[in-house]
Protein backbone atom coordinates (compact mmCIF):
# COMPACT_ATOMS: atom_id res chain seq x y z
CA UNK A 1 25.45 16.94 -49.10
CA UNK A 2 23.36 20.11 -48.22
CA UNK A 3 20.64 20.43 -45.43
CA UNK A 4 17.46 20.29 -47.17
CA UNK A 5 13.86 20.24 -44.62
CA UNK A 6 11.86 18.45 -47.13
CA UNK A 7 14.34 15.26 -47.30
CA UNK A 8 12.15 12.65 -46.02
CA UNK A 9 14.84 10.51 -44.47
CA UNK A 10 15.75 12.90 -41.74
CA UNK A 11 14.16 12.13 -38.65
CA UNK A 12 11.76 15.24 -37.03
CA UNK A 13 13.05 17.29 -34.19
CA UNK A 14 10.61 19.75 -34.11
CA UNK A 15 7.63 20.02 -31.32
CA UNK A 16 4.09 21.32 -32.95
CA UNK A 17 2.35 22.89 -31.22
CA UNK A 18 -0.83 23.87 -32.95
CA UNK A 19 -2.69 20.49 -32.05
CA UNK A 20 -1.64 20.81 -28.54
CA UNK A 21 -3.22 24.47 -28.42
CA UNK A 22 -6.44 22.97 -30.54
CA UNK A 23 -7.08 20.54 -28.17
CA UNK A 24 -6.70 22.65 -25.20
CA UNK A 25 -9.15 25.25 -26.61
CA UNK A 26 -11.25 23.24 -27.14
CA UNK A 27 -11.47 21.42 -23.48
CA UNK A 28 -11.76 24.89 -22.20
CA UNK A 29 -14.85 25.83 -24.25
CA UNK A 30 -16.37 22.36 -22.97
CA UNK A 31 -15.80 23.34 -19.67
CA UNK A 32 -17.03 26.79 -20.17
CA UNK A 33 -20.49 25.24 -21.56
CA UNK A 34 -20.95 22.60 -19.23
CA UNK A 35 -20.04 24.50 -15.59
CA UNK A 36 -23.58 25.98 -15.38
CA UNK A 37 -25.11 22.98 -15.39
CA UNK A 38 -22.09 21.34 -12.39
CA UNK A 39 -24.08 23.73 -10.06
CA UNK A 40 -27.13 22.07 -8.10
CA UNK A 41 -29.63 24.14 -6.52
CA UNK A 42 -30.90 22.69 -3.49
CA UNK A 43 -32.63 23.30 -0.39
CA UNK A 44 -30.94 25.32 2.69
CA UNK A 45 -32.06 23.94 5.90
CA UNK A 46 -31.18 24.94 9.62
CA UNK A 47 -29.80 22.55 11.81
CA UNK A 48 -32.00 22.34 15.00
CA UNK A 49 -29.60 23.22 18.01
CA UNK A 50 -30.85 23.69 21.47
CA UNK A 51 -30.09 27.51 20.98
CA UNK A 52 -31.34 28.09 17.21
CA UNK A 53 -34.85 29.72 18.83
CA UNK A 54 -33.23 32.62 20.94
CA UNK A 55 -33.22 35.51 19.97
CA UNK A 56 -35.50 34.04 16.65
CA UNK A 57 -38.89 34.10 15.76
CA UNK A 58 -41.04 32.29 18.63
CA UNK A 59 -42.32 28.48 18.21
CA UNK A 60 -46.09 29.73 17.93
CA UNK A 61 -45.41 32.08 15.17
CA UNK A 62 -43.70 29.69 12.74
CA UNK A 63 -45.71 26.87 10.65
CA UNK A 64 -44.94 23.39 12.53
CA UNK A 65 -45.21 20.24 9.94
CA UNK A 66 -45.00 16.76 11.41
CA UNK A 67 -44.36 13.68 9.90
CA UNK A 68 -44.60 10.10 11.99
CA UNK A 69 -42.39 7.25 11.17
CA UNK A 70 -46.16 5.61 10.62
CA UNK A 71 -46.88 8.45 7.53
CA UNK A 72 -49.78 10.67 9.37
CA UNK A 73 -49.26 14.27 8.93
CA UNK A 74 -49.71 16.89 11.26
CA UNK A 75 -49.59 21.06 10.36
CA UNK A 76 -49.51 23.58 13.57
CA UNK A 77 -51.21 19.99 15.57
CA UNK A 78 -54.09 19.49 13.13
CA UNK A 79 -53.97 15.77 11.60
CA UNK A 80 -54.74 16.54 7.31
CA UNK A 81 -54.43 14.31 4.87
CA UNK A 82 -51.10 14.02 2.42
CA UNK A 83 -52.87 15.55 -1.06
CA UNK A 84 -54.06 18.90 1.20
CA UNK A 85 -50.64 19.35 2.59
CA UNK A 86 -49.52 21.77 -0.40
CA UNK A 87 -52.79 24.02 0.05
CA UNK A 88 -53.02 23.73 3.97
CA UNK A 89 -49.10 24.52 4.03
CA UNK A 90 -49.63 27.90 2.03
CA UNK A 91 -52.53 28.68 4.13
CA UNK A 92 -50.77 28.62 7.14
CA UNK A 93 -48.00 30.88 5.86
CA UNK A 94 -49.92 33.52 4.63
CA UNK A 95 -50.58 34.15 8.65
CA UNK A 96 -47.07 33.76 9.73
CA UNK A 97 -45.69 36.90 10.08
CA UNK A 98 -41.97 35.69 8.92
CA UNK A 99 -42.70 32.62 6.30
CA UNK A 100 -40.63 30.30 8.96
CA UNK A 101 -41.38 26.41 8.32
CA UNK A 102 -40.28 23.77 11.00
CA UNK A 103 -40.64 20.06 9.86
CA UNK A 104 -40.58 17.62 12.70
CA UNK A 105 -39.49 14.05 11.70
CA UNK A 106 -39.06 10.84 13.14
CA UNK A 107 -35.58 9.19 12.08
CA UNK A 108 -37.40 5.73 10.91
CA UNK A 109 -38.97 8.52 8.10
CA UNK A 110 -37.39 8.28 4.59
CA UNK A 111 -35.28 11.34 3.27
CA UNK A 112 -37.69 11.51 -0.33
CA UNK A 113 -40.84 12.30 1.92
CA UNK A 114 -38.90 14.89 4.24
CA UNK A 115 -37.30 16.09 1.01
CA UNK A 116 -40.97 16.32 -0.55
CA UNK A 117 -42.53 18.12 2.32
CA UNK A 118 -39.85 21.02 2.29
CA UNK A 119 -39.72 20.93 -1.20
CA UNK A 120 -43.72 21.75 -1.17
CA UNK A 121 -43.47 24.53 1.59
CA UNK A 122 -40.72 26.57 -0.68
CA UNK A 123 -42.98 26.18 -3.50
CA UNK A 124 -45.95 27.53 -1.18
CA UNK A 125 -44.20 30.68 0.01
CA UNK A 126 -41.69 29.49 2.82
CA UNK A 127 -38.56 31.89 2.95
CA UNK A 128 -37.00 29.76 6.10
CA UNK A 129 -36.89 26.24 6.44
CA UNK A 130 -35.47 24.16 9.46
CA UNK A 131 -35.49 20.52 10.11
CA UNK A 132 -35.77 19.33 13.82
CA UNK A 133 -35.42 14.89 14.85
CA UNK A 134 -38.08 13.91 16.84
């Protein structure tokens, strides 16, 4: 009896490999396309530390937001109102010298409105950003 490769009785010892490589080509593209969108931007805030002002721009120069665990609003000690925080906020940086934003919160406060409030001084101008516990 000769060795034929078409009999169909003869069990298959050979490994393909083409689907293997398909299949792994394809995963690759897929992660190709979708690691972009695997990177969040987000927001870059200082830690306050009892040593993050020396040497640094001086309390009186920087834009001082403060939010009560009760909701009232305070920018550089003035009590405003929530809707005129965007337009106050970018008033108050145009004067400071170095764009520097501290937000003063109470820990009762929730993250979404702390969030918000830095979220609303990037979009006004700030270039620095730190958070500080009341």
């Amino acid at each position: 009896m000769g060795m034929s490769s078409n009999n169909s009785e003869e069990p298959i010892t050979e490994i393909n490999l083409t689907p293997l490589v398909d299949v792994s080509l394809v995963l690759v593209i897929i992660f190709m396309a979708v690691a972009p969108f695997a990177l969040q931007a987000g927001i870059k805030v200082l830690q306050s530390k009892a040593s993050a002002q020396v040497g640094k721009v001086s309390m009186s120069e920087s834009v001082q937001v403060r939010l009560s665990k009760e909701g009232k609003l305070t920018l550089n000690g003035a009590e405003l109102a929530r809707e005129n925080y965007p337009a106050a906020v970018a008033k108050a940086l145009e004067k400071s010298a170095d764009k520097f934003v501290i937000v003063k919160a109470d820990t009762q406060n929730k993250v979404g409105q702390v969030v918000g409030l830095l979220d609303e001084a990037r979009q006004a101008g700030a270039l620095k950003m730190a958070l500080m516990k009341n």
